[in-house]
C-alpha atoms as a PDB file:
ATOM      1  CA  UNK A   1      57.529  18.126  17.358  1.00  0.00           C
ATOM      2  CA  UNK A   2      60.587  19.401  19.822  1.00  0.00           C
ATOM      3  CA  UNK A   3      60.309  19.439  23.390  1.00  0.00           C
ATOM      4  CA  UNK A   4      59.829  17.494  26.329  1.00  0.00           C
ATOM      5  CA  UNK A   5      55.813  17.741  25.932  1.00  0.00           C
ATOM      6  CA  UNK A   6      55.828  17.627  22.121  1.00  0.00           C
ATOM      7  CA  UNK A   7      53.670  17.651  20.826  1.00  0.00           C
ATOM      8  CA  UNK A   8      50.710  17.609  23.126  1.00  0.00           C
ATOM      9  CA  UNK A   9      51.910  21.595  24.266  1.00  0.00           C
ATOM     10  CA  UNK A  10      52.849  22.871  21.171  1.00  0.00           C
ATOM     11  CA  UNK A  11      49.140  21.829  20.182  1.00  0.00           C
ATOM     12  CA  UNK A  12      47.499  23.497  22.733  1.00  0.00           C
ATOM     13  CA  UNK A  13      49.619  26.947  22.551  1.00  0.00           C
ATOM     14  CA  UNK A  14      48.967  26.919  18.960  1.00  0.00           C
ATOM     15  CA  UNK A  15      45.055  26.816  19.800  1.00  0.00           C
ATOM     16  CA  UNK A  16      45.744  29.208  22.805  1.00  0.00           C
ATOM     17  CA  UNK A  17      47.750  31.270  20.604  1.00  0.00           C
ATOM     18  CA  UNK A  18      44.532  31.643  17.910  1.00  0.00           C
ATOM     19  CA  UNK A  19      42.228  32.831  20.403  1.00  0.00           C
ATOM     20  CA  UNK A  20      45.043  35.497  21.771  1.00  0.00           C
ATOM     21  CA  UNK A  21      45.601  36.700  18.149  1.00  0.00           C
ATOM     22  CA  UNK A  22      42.989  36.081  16.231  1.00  0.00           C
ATOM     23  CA  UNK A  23      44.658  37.894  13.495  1.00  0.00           C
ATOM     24  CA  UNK A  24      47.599  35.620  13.012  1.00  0.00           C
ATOM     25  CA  UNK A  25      47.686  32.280  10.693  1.00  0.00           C
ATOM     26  CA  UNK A  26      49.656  29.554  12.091  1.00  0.00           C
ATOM     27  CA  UNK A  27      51.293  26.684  10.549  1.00  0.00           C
ATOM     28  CA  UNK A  28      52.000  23.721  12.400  1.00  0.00           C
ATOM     29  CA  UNK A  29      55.142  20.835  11.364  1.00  0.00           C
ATOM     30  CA  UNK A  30      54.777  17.547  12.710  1.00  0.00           C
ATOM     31  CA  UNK A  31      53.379  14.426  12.631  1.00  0.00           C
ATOM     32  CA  UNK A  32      49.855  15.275  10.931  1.00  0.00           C
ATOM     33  CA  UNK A  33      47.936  11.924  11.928  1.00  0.00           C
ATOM     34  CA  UNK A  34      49.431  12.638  15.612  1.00  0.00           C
ATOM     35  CA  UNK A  35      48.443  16.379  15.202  1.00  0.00           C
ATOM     36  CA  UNK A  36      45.032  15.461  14.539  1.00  0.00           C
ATOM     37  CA  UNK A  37      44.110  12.921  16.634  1.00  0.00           C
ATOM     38  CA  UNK A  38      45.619  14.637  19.887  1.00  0.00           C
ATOM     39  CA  UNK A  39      43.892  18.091  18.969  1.00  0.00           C
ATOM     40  CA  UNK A  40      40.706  15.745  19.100  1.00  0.00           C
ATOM     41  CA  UNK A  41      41.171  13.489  21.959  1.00  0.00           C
ATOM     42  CA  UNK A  42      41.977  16.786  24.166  1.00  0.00           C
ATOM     43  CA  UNK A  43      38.794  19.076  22.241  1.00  0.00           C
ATOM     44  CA  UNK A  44      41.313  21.718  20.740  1.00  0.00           C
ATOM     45  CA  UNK A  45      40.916  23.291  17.921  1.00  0.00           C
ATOM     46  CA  UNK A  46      42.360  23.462  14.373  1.00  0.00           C
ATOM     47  CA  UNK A  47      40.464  26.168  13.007  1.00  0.00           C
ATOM     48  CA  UNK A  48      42.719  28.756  11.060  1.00  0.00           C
ATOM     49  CA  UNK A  49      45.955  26.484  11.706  1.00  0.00           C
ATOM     50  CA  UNK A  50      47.357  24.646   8.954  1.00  0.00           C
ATOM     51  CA  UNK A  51      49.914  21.576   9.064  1.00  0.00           C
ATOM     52  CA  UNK A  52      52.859  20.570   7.448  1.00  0.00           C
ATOM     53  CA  UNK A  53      53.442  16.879   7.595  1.00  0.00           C
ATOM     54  CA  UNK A  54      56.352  15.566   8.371  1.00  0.00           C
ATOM     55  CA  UNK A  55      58.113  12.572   8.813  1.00  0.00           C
ATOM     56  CA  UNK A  56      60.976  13.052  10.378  1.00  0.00           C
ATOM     57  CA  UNK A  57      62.003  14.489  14.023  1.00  0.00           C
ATOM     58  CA  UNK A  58      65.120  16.264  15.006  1.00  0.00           C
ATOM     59  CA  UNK A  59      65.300  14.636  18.645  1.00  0.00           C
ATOM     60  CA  UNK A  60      66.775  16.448  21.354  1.00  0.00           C
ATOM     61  CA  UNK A  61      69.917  14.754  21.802  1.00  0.00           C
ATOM     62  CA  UNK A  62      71.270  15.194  18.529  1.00  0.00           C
ATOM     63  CA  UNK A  63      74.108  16.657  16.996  1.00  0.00           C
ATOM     64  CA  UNK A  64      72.799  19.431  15.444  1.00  0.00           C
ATOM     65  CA  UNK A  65      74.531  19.719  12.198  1.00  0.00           C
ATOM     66  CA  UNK A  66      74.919  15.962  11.257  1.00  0.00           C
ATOM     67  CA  UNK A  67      70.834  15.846  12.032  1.00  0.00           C
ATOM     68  CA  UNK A  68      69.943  19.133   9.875  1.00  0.00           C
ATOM     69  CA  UNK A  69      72.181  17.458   6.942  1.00  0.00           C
ATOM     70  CA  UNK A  70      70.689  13.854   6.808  1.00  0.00           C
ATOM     71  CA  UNK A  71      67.153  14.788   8.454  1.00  0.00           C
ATOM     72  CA  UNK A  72      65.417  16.699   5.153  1.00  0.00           C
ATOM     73  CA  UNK A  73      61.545  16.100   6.524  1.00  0.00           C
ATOM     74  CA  UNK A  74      62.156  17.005   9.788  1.00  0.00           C
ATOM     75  CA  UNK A  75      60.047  19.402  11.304  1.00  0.00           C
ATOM     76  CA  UNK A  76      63.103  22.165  11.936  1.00  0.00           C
ATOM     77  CA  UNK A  77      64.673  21.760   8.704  1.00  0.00           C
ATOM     78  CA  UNK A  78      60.995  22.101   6.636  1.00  0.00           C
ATOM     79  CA  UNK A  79      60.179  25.052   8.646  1.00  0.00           C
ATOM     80  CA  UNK A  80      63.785  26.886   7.957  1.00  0.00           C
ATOM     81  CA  UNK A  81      63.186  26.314   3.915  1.00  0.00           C
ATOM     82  CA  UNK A  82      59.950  27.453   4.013  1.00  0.00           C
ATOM     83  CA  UNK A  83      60.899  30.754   5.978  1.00  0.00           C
ATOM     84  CA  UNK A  84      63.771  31.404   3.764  1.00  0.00           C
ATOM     85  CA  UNK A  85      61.625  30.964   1.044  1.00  0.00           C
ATOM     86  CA  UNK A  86      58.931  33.286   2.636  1.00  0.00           C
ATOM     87  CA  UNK A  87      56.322  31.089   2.992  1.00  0.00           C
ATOM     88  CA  UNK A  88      56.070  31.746   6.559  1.00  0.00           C
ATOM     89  CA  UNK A  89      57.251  35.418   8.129  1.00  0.00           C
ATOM     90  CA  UNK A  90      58.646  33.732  11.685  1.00  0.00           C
ATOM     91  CA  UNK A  91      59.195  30.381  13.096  1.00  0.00           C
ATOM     92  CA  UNK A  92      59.617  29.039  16.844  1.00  0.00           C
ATOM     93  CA  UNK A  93      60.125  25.905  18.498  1.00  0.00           C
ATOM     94  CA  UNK A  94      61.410  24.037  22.150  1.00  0.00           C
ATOM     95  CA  UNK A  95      62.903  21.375  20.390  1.00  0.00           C
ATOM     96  CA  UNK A  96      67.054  20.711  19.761  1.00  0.00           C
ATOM     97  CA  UNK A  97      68.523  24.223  20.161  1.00  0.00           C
ATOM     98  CA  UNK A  98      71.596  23.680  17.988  1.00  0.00           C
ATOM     99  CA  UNK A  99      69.553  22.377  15.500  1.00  0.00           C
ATOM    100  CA  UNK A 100      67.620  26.056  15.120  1.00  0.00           C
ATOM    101  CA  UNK A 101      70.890  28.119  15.603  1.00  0.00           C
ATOM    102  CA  UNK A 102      72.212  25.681  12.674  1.00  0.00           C
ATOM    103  CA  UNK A 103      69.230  25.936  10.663  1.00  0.00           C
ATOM    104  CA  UNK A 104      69.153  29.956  11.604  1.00  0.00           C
ATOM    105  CA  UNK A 105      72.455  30.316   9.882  1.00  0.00           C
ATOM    106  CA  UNK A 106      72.828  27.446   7.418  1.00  0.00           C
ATOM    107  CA  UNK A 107      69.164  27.888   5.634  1.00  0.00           C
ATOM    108  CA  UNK A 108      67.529  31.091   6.853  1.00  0.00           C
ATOM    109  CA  UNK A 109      71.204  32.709   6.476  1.00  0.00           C
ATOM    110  CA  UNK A 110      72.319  35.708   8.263  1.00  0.00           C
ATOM    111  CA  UNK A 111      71.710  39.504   8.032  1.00  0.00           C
ATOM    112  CA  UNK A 112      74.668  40.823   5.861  1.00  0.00           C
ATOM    113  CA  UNK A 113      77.500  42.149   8.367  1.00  0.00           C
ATOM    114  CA  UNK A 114      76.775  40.135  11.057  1.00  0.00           C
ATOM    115  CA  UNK A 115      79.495  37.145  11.629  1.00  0.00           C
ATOM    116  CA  UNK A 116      77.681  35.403  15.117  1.00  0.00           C
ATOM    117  CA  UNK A 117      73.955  35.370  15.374  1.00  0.00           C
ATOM    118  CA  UNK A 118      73.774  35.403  18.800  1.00  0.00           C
ATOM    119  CA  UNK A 119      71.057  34.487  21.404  1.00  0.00           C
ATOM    120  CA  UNK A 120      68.920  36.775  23.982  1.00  0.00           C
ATOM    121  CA  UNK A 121      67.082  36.325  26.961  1.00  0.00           C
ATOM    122  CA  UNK A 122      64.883  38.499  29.044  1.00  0.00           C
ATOM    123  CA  UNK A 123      65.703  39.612  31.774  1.00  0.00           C
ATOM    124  CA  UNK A 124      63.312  40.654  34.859  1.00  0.00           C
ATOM    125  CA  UNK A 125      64.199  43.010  37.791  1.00  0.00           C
ATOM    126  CA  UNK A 126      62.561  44.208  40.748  1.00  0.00           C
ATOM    127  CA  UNK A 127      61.427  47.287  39.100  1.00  0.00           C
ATOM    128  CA  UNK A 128      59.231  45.344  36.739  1.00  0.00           C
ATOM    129  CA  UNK A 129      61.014  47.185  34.045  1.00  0.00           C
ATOM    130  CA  UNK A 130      62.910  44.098  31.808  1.00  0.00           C
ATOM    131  CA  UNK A 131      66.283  44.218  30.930  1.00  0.00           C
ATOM    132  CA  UNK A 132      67.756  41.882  28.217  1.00  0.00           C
ATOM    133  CA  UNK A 133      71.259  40.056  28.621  1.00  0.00           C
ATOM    134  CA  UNK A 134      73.235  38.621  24.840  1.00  0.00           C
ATOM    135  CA  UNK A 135      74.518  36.623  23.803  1.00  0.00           C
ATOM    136  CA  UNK A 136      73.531  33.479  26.224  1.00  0.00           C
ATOM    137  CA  UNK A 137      74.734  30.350  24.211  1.00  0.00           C
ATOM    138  CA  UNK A 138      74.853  30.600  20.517  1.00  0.00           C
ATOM    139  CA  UNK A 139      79.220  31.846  20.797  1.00  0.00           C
ATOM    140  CA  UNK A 140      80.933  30.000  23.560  1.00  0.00           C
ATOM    141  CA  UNK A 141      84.331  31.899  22.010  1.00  0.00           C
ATOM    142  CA  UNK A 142      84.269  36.115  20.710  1.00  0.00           C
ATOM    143  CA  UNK A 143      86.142  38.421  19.457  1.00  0.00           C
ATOM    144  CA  UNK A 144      85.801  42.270  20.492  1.00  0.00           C
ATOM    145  CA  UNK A 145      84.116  42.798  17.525  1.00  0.00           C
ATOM    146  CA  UNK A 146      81.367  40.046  17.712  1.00  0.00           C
ATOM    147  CA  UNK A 147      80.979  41.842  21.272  1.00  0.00           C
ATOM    148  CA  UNK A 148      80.265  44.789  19.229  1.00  0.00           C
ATOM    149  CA  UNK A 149      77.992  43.314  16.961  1.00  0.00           C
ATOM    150  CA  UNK A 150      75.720  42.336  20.014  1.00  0.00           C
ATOM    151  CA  UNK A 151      75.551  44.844  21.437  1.00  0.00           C
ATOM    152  CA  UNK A 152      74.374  47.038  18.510  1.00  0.00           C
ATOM    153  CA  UNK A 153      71.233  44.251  17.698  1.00  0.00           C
ATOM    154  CA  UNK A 154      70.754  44.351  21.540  1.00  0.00           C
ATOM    155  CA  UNK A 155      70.082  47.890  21.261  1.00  0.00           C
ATOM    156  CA  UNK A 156      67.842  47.590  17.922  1.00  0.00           C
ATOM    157  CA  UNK A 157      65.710  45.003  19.986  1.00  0.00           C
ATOM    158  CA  UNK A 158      65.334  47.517  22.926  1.00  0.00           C
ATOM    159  CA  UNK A 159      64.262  50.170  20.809  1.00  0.00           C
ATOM    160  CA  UNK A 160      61.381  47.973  18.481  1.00  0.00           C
ATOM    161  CA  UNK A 161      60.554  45.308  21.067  1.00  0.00           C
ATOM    162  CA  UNK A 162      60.969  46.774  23.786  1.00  0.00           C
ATOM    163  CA  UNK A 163      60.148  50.018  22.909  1.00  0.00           C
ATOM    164  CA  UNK A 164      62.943  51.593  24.897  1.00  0.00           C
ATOM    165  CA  UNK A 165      64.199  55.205  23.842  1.00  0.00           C
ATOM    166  CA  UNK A 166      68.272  55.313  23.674  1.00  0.00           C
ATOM    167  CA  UNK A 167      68.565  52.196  25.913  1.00  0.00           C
ATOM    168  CA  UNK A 168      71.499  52.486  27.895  1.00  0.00           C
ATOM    169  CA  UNK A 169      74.255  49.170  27.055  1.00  0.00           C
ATOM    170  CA  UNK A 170      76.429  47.540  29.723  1.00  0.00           C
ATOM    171  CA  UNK A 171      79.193  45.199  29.352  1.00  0.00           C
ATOM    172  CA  UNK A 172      79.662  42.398  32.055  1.00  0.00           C
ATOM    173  CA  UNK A 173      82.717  42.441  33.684  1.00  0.00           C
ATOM    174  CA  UNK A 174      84.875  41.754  37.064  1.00  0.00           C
ATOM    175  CA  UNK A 175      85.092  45.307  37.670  1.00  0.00           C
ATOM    176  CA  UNK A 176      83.723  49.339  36.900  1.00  0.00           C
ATOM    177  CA  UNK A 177      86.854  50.383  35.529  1.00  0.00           C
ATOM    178  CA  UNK A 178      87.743  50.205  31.728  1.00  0.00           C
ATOM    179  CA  UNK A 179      90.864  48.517  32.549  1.00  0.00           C
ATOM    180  CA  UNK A 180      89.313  45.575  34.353  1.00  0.00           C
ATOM    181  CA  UNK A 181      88.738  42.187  32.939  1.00  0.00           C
ATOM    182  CA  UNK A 182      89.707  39.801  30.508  1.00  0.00           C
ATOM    183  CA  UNK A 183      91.747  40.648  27.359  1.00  0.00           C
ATOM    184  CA  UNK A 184      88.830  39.823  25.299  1.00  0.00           C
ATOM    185  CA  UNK A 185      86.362  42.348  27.783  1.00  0.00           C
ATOM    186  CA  UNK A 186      89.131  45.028  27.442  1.00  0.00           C
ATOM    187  CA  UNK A 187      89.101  45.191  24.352  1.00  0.00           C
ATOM    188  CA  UNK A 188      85.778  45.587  23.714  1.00  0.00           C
ATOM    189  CA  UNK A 189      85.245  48.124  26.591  1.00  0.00           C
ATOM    190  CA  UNK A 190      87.159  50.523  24.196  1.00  0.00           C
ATOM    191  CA  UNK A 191      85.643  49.494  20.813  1.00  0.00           C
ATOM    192  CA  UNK A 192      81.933  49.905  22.586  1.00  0.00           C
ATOM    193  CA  UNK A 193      83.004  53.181  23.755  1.00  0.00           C
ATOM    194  CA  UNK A 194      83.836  54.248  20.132  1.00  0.00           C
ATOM    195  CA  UNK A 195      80.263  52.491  18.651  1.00  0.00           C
ATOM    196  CA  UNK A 196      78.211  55.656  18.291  1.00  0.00           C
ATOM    197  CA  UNK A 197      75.360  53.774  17.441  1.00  0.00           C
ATOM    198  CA  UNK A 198      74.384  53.050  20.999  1.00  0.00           C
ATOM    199  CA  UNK A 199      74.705  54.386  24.232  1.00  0.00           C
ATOM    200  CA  UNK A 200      77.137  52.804  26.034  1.00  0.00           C
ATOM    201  CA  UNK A 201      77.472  53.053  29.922  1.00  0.00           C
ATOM    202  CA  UNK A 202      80.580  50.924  30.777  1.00  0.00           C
ATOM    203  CA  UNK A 203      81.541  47.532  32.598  1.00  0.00           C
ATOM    204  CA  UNK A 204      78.694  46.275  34.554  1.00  0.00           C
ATOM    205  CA  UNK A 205      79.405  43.925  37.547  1.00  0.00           C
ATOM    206  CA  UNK A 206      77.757  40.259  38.112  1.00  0.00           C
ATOM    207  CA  UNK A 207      75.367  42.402  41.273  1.00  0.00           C
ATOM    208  CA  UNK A 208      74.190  44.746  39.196  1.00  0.00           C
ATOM    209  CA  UNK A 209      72.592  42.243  37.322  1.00  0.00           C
ATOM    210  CA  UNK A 210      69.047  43.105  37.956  1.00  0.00           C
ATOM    211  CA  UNK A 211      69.682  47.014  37.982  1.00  0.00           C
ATOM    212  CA  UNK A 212      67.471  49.701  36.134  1.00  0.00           C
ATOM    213  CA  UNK A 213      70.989  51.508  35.133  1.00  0.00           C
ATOM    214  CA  UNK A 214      71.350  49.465  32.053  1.00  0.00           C
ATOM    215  CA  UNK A 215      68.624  47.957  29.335  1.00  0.00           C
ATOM    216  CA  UNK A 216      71.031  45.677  27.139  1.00  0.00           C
ATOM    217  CA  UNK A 217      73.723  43.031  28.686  1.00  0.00           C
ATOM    218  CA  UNK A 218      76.380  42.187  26.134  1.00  0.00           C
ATOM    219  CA  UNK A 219      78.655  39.255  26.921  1.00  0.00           C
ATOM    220  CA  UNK A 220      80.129  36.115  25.192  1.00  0.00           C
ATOM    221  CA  UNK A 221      77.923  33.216  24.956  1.00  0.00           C
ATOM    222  CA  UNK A 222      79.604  31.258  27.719  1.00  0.00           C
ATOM    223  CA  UNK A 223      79.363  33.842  30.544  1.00  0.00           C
ATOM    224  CA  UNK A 224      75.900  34.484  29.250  1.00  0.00           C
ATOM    225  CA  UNK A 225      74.811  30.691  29.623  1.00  0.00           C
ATOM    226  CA  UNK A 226      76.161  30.324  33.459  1.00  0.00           C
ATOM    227  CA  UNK A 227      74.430  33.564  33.956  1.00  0.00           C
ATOM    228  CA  UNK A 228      71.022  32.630  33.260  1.00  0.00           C
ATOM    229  CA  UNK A 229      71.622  28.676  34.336  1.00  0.00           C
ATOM    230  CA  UNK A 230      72.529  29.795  37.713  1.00  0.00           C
ATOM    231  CA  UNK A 231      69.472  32.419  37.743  1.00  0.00           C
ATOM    232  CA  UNK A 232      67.292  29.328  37.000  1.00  0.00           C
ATOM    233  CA  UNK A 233      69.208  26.968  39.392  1.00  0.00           C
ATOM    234  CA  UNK A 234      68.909  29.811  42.298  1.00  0.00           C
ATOM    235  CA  UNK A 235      65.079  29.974  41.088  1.00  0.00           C
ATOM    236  CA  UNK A 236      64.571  26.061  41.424  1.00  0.00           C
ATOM    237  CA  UNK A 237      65.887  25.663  44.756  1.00  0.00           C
ATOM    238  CA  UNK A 238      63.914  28.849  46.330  1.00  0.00           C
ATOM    239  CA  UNK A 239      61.007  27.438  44.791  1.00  0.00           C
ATOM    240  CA  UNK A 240      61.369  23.960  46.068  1.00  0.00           C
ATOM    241  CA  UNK A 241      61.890  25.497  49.512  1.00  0.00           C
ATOM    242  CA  UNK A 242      58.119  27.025  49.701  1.00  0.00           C
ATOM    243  CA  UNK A 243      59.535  30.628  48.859  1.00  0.00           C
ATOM    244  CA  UNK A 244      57.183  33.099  47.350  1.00  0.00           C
ATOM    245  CA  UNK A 245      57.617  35.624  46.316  1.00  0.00           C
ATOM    246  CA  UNK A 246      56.500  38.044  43.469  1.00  0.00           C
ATOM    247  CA  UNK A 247      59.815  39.109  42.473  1.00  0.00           C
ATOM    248  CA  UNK A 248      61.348  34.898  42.743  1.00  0.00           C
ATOM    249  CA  UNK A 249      58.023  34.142  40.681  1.00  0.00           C
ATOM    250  CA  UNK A 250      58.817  36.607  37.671  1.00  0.00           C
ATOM    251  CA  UNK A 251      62.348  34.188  37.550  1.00  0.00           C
ATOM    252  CA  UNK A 252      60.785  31.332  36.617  1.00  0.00           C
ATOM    253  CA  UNK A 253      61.586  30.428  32.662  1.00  0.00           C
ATOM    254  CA  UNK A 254      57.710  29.906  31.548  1.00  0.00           C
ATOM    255  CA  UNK A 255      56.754  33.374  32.084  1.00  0.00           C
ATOM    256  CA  UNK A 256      59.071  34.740  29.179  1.00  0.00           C
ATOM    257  CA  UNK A 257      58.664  33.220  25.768  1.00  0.00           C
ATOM    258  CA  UNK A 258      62.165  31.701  25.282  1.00  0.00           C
ATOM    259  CA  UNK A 259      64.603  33.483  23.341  1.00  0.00           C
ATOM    260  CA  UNK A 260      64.760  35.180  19.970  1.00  0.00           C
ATOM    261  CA  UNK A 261      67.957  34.348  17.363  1.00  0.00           C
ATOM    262  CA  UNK A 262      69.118  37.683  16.758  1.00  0.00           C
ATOM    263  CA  UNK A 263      71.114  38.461  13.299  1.00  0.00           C
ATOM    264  CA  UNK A 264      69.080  36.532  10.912  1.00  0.00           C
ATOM    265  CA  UNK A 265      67.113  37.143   7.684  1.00  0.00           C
ATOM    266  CA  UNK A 266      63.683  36.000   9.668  1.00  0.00           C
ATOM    267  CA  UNK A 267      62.119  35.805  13.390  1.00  0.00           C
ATOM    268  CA  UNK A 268      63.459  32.869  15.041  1.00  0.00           C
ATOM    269  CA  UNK A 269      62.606  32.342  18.466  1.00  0.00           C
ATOM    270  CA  UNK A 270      63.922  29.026  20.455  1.00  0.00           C
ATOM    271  CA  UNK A 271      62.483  27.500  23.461  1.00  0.00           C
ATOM    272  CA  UNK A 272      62.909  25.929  26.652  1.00  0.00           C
ATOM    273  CA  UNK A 273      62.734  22.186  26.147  1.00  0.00           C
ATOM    274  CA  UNK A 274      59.965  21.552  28.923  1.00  0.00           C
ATOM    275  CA  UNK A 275      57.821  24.533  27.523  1.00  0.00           C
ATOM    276  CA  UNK A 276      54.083  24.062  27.770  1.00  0.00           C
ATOM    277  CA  UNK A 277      50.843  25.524  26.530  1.00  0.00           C
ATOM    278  CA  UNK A 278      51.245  28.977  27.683  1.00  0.00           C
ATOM    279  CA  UNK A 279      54.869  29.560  27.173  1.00  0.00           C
ATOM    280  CA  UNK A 280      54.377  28.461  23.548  1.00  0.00           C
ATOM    281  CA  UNK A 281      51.373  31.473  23.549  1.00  0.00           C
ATOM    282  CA  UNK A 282      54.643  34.082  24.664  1.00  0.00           C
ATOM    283  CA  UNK A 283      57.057  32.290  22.211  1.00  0.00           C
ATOM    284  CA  UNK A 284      53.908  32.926  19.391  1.00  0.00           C
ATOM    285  CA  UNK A 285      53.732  36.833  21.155  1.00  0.00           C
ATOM    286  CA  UNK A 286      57.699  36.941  20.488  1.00  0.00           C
ATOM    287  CA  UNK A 287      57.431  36.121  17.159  1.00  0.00           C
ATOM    288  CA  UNK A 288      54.436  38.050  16.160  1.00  0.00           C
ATOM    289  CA  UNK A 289      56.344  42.146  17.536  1.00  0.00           C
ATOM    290  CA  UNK A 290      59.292  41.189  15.771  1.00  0.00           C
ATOM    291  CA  UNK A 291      57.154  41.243  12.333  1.00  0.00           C
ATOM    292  CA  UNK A 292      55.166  44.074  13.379  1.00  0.00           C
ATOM    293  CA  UNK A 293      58.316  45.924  14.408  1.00  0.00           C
ATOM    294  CA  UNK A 294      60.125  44.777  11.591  1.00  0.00           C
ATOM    295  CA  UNK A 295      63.088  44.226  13.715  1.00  0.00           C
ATOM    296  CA  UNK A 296      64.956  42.051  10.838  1.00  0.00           C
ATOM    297  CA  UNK A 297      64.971  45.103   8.537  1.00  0.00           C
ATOM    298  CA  UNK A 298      66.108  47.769  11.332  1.00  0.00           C
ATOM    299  CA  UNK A 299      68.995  45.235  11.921  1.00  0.00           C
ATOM    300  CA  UNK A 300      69.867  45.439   8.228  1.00  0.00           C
ATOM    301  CA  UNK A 301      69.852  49.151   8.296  1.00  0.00           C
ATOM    302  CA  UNK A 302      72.398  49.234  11.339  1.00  0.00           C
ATOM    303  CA  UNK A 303      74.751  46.872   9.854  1.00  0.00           C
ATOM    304  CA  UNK A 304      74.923  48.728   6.956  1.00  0.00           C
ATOM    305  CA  UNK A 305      75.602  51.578   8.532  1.00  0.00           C
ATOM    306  CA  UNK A 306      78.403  49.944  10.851  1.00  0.00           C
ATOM    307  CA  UNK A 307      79.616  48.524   8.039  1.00  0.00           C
ATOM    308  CA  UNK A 308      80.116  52.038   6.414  1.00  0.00           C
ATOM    309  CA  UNK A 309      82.008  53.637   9.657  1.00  0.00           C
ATOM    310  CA  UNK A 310      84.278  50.298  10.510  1.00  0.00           C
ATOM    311  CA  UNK A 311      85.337  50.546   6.855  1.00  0.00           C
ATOM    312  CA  UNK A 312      86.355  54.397   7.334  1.00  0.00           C
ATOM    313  CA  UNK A 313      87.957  53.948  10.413  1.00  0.00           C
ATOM    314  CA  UNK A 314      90.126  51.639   8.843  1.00  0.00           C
ATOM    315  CA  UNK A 315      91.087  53.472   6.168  1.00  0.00           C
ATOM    316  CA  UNK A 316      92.049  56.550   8.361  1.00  0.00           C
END
């Protein structure tokens, strides 16, 4: 029921989405009398998708916690219960985005050892070769080690949905040099350097953006928002102009399927609000290789593990 074209879109990706996978079994929350009587008046089809009714909507505007707290049939907050409860394996929407993070954290719960989920989005270079920048919203404010935490599940999601071997992780900065920045980017510099759990390659300037040198971008959550707002903006305003271009056309927000929630028990995967049909089918794709990849359990693994070597180097 969230998004600009709710739920019309989400309708049609979910058919979309059937035909793509034929394997998968979706389940749809919503309005069911709406559901049904859209999926008939535009001749798509229900087959193998189930529905949740609900009464209640989480509307776009909202504040996210006061809306998950008094909203209990809302589509969000029924879909977070039953994936914490396992009745579903993943769960995606384009609706209020603090609503999901809050649900992500306050229902689903998070992946022992990690204190921010954080948010990812993909991003394309010239190469063709996709690179992936976190966190881009979820953490306005870090700490070094929340720095740290991202940049060890941006690495697990390089390896098992990307498929990358020992992807290479940059920090952005100002500057090269370890001794450039902010006190916050200092001081992670060093503590990524020490994380032998990745392979880290250094500060990475704002140009290098869309280089091959580096797979995973680790930043706070404001820097990572005004990145990817001003990669849209710049995309708008080329496109608007007549510009084409193959590389400008791989910028444009409904060719990746939104962002996965990374640090949770579950898949999570939230959406731009004006998503349509076919950016729901990549949001659907998104979900679907992190269960096959069982990225949530690899994350568990590496926490542990970091866990483990933070508490000896403490102790030392």
């Amino acid at each position: 029921m969230g998004g600009d074209y709710a739920p019309l879109e989400a309708i049609k990706g979910a058919s979309l989405s059937k035909n793509e996978f034929p394997g998968i079994h979706l389940v749809l929350y919503g309005d069911e009398n709406l559901i049904r009587q859209l999926a008939d008046s535009e001749n798509h089809s229900l087959e193998g998708i189930s529905i949740v009714h609900c009464s209640e909507v989480i509307e776009m505007g909202e504040h996210p916690v006061k809306a998950i707290a008094s909203k209990r049939d809302s589509s969000i907050f029924r879909g977070f219960v039953d994936l914490a409860s396992n009745e579903i394996q993943g769960f995606l929407s384009a609706g209020n985005t603090g609503a999901m993070l809050v649900g992500s954290i306050q229902i689903l719960k998070s992946i022992e050892g990690v204190d921010r989920p954080c948010l990812l989005t993909t991003v394309p270079k010239p190469s063709g070769i996709n690179g992936i920048v976190l966190d881009v919203g979820a953490n306005a404010d870090n700490k070094p080690e929340h720095l740290q935490q991202f940049a060890l599940l941006g690495h697990i999601y390089a390896e098992a949905i990307l498929k990358r071997t020992n992807p290479k992780v940059g920090l952005v900065n100002i500057g090269e040099e370890d001794e450039k920045g902010s006190i916050l980017s200092r001081a992670a510099n060093q503590l990524l350097r020490n994380t032998q759990q990745i392979d880290f390659i250094g500060n990475v300037e704002g140009r290098s953006l869309f280089s091959d040198k580096h797979d995973v971008l680790v930043c706070d959550g404001f820097t990572g928002n005004v990145m990817v707002k001003v990669i849209e903006g710049f995309y708008y305003i080329l496109a608007k102009r007549g510009v084409t271009d193959d590389f400008l056309d791989t910028l444009n927000f409904k060719n990746h399927g939104g962002g996965l929630i990374l640090g949770v028990k579950a898949p999570v995967v939230v959406g731009h609000g004006i998503s349509k049909a076919d950016t729901f089918v990549k949001m659907v794709e998104l979900v679907k290789n992190s269960i096959e990849s069982d990225f949530c359990s690899k994350v568990s693994d590496a926490f542990s593990i970091l866990r483990s070597k933070n508490a000896d180097a403490t102790n030392e």
